[in-house]
Protein backbone atom coordinates (compact mmCIF):
# COMPACT_ATOMS: atom_id res chain seq x y z
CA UNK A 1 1.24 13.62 -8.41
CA UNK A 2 0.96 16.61 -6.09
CA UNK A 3 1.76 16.66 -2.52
CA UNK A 4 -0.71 15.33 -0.37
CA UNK A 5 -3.30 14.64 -2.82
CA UNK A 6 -5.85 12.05 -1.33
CA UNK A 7 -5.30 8.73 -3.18
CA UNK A 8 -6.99 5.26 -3.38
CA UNK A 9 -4.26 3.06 -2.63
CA UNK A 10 -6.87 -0.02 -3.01
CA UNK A 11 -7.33 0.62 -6.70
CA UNK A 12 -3.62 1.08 -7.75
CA UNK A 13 -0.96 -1.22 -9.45
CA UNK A 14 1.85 0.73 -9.55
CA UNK A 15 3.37 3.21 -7.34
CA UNK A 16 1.96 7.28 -8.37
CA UNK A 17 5.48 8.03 -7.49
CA UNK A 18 8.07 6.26 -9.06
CA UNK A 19 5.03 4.10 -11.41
CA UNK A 20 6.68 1.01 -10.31
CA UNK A 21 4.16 -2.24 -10.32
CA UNK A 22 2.77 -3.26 -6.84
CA UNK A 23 1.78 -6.92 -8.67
CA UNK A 24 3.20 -9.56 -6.88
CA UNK A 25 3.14 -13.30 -8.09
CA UNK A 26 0.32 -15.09 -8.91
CA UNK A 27 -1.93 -16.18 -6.32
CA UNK A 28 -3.04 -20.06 -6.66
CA UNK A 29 -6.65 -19.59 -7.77
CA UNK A 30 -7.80 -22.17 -4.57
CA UNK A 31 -6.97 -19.25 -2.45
CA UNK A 32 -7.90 -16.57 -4.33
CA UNK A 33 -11.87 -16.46 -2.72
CA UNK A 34 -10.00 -15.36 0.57
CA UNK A 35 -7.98 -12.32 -1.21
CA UNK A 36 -11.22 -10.80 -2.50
CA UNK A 37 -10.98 -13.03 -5.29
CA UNK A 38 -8.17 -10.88 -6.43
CA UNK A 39 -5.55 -13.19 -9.18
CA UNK A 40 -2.16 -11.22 -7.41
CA UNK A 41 -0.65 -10.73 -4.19
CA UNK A 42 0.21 -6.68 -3.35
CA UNK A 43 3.94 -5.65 -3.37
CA UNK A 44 2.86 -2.65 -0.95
CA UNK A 45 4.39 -2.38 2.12
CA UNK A 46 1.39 -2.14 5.18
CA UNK A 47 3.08 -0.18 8.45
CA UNK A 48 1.63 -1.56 11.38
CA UNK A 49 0.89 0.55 15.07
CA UNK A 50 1.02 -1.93 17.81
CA UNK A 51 -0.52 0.42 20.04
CA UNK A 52 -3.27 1.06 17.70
CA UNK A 53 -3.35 -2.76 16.64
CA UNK A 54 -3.74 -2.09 12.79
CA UNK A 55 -2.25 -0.76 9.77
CA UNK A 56 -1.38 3.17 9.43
CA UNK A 57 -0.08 3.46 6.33
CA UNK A 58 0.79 1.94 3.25
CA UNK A 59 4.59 2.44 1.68
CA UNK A 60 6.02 1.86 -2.22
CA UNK A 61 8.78 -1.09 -1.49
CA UNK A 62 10.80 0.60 -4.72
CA UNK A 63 10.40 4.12 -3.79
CA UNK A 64 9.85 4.41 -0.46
CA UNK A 65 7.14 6.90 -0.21
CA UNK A 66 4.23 6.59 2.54
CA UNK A 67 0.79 7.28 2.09
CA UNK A 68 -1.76 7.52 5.21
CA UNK A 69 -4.24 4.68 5.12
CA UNK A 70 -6.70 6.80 6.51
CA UNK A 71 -6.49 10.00 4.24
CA UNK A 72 -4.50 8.13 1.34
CA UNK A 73 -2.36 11.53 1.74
CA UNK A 74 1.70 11.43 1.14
CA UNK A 75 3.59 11.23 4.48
CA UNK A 76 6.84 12.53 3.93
CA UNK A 77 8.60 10.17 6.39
CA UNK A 78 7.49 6.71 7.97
CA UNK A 79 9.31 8.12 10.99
CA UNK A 80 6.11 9.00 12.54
CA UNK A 81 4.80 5.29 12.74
CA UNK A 82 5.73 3.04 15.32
């Protein structure tokens, strides 16, 4: 994948990266109406701004690499969140 290419992270199951698989375990199918019916918890790491009070990015727990939430472009550092 190219260098700040605008991704999708909401479609994806594995990293574009490294490919590793963002599927977690299982989740119990009584819950699943309030995770958008989805059948698997994410593996992606969300980076939170306090001062902004939401998520900024989104980060590959095997890899490491961070990808704006807004732009779904390749940050090459997470230094910049807070």
């Amino acid at each position: 994948m190219a260098k700040n290419r605008s991704i999708d992270l909401s479609s994806l199951e594995c990293c574009p990266k490294c490919e590793s698989s963002w599927v977690g375990a299982s989740i119990p199918e009584q819950y699943q109406e309030h995770h958008g019916n989805s059948k698997w918890y994410s593996r992606v790491i969300g980076l939170y701004d306090r001062d902004l009070d939401r998520t900024v990015a989104w980060q590959c727990p095997d890899c490491g690499t961070c990808w704006d939430r807004d732009t779904g472009m390749i940050r090459p550092s997470i230094a910049w969140a807070r």
